[in-house]
N, C-alpha and C. Protein backbone atom coordinates (compact mmCIF):
# COMPACT_ATOMS: atom_id res chain seq x y z
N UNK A 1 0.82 -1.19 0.00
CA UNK A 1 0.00 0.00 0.00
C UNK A 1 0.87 1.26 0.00
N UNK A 2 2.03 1.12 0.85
CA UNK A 2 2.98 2.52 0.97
C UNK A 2 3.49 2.81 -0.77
N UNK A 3 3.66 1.31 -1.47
CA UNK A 3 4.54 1.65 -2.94
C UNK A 3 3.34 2.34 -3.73
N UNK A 4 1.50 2.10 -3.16
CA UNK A 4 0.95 2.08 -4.21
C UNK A 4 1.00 4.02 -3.92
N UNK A 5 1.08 4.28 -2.74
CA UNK A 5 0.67 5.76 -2.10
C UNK A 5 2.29 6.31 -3.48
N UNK A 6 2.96 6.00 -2.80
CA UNK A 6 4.44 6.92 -3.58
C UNK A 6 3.94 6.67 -5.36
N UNK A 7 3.72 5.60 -5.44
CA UNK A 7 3.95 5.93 -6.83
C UNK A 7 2.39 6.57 -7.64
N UNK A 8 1.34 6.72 -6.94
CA UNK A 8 0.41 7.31 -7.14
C UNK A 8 0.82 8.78 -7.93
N UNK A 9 1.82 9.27 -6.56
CA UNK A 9 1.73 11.26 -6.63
C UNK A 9 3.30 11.59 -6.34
N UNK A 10 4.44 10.85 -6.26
CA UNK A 10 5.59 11.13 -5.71
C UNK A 10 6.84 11.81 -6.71
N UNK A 11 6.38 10.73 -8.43
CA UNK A 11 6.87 11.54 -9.68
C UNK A 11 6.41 13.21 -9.71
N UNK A 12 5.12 12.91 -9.93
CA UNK A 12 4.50 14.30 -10.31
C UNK A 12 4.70 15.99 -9.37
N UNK A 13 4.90 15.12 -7.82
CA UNK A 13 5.24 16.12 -7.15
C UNK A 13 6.52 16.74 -7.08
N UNK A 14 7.80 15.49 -7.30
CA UNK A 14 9.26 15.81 -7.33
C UNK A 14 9.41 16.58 -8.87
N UNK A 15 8.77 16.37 -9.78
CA UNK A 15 8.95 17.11 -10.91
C UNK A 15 8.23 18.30 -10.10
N UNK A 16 7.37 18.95 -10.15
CA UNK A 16 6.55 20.32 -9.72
C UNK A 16 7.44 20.73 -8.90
N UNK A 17 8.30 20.03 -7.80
CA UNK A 17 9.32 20.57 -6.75
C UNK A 17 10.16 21.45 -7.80
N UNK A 18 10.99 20.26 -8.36
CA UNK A 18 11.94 20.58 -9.30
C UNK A 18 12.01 21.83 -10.16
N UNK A 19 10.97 22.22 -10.51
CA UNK A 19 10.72 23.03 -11.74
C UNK A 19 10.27 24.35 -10.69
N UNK A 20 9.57 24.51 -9.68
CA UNK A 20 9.11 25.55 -9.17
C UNK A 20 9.60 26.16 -8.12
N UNK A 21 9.94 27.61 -7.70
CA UNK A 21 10.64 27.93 -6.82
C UNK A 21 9.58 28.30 -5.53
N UNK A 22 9.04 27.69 -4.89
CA UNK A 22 8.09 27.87 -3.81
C UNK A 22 8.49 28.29 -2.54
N UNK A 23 8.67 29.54 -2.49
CA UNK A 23 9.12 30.40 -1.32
C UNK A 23 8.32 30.16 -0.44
N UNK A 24 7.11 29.96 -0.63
CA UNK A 24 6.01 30.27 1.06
C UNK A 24 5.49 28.62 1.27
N UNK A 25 6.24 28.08 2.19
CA UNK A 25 6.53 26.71 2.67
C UNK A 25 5.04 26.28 3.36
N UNK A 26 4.41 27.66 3.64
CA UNK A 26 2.82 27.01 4.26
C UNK A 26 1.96 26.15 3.17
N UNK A 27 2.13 26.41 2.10
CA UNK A 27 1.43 25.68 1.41
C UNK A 27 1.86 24.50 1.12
N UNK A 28 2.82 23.81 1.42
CA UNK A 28 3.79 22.35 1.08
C UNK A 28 3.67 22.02 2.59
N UNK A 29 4.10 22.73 3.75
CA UNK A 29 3.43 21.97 4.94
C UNK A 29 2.10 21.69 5.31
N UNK A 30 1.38 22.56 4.54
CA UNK A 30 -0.48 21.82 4.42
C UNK A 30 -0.33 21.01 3.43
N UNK A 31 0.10 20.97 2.55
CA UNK A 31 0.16 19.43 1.87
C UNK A 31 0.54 18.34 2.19
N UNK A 32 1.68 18.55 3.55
CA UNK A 32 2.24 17.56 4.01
C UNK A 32 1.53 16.62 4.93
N UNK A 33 0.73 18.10 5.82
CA UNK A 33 -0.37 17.67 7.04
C UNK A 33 -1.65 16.76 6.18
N UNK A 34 -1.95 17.01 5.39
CA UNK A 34 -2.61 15.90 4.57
C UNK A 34 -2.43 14.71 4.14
N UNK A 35 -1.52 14.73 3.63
CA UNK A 35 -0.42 13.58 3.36
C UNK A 35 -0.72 12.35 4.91
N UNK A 36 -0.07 13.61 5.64
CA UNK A 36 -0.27 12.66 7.19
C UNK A 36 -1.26 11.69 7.81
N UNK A 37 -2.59 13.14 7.58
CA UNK A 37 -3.76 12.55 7.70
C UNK A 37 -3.97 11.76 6.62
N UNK A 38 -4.25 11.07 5.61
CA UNK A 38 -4.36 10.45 4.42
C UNK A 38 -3.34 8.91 5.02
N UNK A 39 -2.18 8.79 5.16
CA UNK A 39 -1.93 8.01 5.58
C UNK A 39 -2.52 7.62 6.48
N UNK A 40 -2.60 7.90 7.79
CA UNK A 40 -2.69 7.61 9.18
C UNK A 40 -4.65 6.81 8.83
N UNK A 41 -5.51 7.93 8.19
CA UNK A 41 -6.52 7.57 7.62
C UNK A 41 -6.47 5.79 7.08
N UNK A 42 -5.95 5.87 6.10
CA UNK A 42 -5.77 4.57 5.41
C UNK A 42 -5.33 3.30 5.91
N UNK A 43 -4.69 3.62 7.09
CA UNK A 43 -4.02 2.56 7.86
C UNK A 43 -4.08 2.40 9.42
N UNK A 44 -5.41 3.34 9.33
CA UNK A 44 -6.11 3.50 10.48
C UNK A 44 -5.45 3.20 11.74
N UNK A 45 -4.35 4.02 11.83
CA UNK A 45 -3.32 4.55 12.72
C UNK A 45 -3.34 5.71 13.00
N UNK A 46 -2.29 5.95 14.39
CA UNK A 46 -1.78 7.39 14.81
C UNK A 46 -0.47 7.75 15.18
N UNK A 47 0.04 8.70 14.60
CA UNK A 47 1.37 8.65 14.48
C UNK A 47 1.35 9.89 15.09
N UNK A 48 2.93 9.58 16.54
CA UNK A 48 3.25 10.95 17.05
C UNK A 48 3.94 11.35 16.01
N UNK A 49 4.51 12.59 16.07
CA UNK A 49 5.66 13.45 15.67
C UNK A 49 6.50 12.61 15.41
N UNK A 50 7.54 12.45 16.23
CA UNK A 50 8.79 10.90 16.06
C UNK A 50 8.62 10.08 15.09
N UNK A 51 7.01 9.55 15.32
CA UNK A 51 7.14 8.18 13.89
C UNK A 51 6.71 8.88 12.55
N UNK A 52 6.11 9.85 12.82
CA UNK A 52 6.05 10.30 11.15
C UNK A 52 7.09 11.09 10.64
N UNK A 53 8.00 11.93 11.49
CA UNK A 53 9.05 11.86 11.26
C UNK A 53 10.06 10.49 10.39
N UNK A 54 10.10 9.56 11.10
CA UNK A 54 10.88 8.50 10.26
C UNK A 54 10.15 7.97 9.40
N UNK A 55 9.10 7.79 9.09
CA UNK A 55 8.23 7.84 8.22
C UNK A 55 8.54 8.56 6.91
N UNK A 56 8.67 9.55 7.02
CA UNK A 56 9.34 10.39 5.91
C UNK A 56 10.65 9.77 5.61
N UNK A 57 11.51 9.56 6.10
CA UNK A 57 12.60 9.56 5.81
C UNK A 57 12.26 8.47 4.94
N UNK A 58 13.77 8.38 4.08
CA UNK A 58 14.21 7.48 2.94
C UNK A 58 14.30 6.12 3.61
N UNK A 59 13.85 5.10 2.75
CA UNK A 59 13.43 3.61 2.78
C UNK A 59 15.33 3.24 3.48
N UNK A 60 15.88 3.99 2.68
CA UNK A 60 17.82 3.51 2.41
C UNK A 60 17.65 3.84 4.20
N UNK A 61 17.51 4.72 4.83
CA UNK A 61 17.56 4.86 6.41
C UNK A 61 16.68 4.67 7.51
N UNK A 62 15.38 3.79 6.81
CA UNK A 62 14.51 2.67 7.74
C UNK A 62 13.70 3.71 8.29
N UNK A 63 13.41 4.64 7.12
CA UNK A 63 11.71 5.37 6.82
C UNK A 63 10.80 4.66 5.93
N UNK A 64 9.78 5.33 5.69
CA UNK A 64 8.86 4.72 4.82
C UNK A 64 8.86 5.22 3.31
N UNK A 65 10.02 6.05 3.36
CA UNK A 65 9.66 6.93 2.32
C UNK A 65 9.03 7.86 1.37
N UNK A 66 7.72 8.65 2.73
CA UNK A 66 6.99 9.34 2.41
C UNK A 66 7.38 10.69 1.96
N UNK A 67 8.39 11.08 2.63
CA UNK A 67 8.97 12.52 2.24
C UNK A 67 8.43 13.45 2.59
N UNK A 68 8.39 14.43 2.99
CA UNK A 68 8.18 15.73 3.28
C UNK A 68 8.45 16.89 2.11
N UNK A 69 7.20 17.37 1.64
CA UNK A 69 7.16 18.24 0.64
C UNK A 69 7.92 20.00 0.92
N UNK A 70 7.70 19.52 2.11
CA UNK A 70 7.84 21.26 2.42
C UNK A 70 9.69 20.79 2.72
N UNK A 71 10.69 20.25 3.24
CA UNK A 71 11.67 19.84 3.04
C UNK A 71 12.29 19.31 2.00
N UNK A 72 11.59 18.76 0.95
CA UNK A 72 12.07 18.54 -0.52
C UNK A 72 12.23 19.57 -1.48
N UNK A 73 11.33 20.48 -1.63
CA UNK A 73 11.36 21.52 -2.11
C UNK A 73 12.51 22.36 -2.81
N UNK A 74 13.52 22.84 -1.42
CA UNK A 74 14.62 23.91 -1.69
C UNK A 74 15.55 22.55 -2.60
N UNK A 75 15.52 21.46 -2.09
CA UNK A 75 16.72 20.78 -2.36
C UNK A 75 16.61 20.29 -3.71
N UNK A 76 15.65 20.07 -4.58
CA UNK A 76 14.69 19.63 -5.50
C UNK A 76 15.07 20.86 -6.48
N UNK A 77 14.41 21.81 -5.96
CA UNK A 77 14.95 23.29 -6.81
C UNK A 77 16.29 23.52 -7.39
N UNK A 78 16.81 23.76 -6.23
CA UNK A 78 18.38 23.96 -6.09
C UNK A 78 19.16 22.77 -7.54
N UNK A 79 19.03 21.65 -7.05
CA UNK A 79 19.79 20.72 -7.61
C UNK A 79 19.39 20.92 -9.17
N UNK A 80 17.84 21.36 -9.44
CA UNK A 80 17.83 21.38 -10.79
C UNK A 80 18.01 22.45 -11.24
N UNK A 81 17.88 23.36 -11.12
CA UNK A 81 18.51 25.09 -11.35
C UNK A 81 19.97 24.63 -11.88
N UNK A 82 20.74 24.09 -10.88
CA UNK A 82 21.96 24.38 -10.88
C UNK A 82 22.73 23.44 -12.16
N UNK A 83 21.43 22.23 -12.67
CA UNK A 83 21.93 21.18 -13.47
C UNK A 83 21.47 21.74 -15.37
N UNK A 84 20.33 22.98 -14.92
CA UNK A 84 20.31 23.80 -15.90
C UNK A 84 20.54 24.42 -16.42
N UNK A 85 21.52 25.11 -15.59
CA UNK A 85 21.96 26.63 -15.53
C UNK A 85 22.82 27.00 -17.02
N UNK A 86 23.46 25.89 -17.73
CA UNK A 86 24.56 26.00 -18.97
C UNK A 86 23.08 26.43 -20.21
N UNK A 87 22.07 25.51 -19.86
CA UNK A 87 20.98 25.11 -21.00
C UNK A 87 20.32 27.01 -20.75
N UNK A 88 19.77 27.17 -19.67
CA UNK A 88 19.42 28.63 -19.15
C UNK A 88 19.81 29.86 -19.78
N UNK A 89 21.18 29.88 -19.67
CA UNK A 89 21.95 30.92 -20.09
C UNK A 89 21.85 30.84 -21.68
N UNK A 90 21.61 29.73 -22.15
CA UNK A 90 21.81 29.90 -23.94
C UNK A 90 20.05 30.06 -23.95
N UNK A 91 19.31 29.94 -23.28
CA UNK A 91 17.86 30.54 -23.90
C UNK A 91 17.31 31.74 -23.50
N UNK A 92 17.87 32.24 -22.28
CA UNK A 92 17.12 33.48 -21.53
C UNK A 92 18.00 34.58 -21.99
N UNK A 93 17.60 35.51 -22.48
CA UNK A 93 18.48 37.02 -22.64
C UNK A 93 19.17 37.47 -20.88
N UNK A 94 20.41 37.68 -21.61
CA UNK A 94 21.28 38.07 -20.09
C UNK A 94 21.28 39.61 -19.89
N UNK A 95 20.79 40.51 -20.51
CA UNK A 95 20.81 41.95 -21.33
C UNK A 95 20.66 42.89 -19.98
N UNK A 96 19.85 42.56 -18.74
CA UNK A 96 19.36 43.15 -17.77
C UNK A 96 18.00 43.09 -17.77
N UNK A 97 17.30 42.75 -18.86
CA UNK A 97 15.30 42.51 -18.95
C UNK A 97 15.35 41.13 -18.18
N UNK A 98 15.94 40.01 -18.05
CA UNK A 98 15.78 38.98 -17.45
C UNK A 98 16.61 38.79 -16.45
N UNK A 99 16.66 38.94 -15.14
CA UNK A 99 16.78 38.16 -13.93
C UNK A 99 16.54 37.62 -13.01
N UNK A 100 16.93 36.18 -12.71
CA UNK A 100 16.57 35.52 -12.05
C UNK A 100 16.72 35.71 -10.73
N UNK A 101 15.93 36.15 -9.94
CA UNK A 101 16.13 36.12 -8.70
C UNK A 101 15.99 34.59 -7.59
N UNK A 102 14.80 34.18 -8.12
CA UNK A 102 14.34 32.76 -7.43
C UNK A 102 15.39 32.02 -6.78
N UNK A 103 16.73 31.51 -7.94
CA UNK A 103 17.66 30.60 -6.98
C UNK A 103 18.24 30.97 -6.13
N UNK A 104 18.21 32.63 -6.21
CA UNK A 104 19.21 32.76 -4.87
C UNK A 104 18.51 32.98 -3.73
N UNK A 105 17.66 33.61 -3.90
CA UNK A 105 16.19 33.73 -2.86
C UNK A 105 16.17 32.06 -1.83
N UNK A 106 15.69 31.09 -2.82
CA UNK A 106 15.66 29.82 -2.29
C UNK A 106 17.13 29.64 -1.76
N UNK A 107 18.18 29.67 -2.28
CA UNK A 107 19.37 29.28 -1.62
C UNK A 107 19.94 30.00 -0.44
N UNK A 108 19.75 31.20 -0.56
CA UNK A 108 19.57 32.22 0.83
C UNK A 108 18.84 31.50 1.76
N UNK A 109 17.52 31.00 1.55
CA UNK A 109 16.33 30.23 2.46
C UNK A 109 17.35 28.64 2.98
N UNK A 110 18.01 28.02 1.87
CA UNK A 110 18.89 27.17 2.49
C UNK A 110 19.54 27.15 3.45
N UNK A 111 20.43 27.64 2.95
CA UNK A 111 21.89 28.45 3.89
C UNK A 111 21.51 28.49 5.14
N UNK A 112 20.63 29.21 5.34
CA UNK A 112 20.07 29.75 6.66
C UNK A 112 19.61 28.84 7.48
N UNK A 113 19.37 27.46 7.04
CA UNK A 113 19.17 26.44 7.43
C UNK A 113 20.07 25.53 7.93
N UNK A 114 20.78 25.36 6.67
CA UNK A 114 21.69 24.24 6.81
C UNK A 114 23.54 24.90 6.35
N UNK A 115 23.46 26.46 6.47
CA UNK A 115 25.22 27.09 6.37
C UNK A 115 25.42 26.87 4.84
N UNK A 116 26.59 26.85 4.91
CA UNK A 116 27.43 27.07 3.59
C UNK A 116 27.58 25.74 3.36
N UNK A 117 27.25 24.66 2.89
CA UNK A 117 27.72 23.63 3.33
C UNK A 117 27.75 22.78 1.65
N UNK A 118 27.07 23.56 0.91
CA UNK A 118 26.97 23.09 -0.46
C UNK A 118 27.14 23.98 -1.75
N UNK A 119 27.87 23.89 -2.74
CA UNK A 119 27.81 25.23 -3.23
C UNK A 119 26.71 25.26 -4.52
N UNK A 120 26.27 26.40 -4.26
CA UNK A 120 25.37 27.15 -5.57
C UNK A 120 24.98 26.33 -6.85
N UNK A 121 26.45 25.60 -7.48
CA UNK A 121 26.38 25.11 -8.65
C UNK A 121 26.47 23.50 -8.63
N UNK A 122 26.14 23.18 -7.58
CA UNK A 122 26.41 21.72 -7.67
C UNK A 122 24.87 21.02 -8.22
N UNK A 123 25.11 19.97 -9.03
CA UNK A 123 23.57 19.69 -9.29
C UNK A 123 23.45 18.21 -8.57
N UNK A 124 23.30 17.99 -8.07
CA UNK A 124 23.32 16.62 -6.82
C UNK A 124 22.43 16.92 -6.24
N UNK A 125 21.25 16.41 -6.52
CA UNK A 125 19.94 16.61 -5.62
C UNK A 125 20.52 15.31 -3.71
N UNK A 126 21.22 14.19 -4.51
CA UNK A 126 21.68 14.27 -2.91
C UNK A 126 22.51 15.10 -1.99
N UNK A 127 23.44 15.64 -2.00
CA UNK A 127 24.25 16.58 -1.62
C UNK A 127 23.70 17.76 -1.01
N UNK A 128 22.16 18.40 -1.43
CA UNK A 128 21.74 19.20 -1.05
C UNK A 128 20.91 18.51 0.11
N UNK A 129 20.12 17.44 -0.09
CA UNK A 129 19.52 16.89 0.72
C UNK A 129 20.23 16.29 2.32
N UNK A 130 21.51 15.93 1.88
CA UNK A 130 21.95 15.52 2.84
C UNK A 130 22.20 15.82 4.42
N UNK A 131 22.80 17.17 4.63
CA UNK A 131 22.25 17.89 5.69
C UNK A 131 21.09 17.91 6.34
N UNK A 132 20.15 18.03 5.92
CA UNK A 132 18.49 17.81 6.06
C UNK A 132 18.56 16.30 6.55
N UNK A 133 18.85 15.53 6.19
CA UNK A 133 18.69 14.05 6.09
C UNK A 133 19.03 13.81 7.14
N UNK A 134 20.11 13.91 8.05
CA UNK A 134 21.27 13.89 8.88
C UNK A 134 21.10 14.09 10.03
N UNK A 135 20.20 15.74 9.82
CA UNK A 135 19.06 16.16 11.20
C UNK A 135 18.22 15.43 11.64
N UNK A 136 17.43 15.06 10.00
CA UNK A 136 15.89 14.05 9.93
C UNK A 136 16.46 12.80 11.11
N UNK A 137 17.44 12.14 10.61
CA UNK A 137 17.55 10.67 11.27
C UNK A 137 18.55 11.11 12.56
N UNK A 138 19.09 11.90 12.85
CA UNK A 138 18.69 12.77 14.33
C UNK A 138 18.27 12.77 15.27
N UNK A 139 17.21 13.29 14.71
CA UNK A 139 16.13 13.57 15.59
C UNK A 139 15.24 11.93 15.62
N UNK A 140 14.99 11.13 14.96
CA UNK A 140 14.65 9.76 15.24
C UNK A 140 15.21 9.25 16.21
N UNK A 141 16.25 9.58 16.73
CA UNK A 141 17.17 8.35 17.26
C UNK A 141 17.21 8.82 18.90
C-alpha cells in the first residue's frame, strides 16, 4: 500500500518541486499535514511526531519513504537550477530585462538552514539533501 501511495503522486510532485521555486513553505506543509492525515486515515493509525518523522525519511535509512514536501522543495529546486543553468543561459536574454532572482532567494532560504555547506552550482539533488537528512535521522534516534 505505501509503494501504491508513492507511486500514485511522488513523480509528479518531485517534478513540480523541481521546476518551481516555492518560497512560502505554508502551502507544502499543508500538503504535508494531509499527506499525514491520508496516511494515518488509510491505515487507520496514529502517528506521534517521532514516527512520522521517520516515516518520511528514505526507505535507504529505515523510513517509509513518504517525504516531506515542504523539506524537498529547496533541495529539489536547487539541484535542478543548478543542473540547468549552462541550458538557461543559452535561452534566456542576459541583457538586464531577465533576472533571475528565485535561486538565490531559495538558496539564501537554504543556507540559513543548513550554512554554507553546499555550493550554488552543484547539481546533486543528494548533496543538497543531505544535511536535512542527517538532522531528519537525528532527531529519530
Amino acid at each position: 500500500m505505501v509503494l501504491l501511495l508513492q507511486a500514485a503522486f511522488l513523480p509528479r510532485l518531485v517534478y513540480f518541486l523541481r521546476t518551481s521555486p516555492l518560497l512560502d513553505v505554508s502551502i507544502l506543509n499543508s500538503f504535508d499535514d494531509h499527506l499525514r492525515d491520508a496516511f494515518q486515515s488509510i491505515f487507520n493509525i496514529k502517528l506521534d511526531q517521532k514516527n512520522w518523522l521517520q516515516g518520511t525519511l528514505p526507505i535507504c535509512v529505515g523510513g517509509l519513504g513518504l517525504g516531506s514536501a515542504a523539506e524537498l522543495a529547496p533541495f529539489a529546486f536547487l539541484a535542478s537550477a543548478a543542473a540547468t543553468v549552462a541550458l538557461q543561459d543559452l535561452m534566456l536574454p542576459r541583457d538586464g530585462i531577465y533576472v533571475d532572482n528565485f535561486r538565490m532567494q531559495v538558496y539564501d532560504m537554504w543556507r540559513a538552514t543548513n550554512g554554507d555547506v553546499v555550493a550554488l552550482e552543484n547539481p546533486s539533488q543528494k548533496h543538497w539533501i543531505a544535511p536535512c537528512l542527517n538532522r531528519s535521522v537525528d532527531r529519530c534516534n
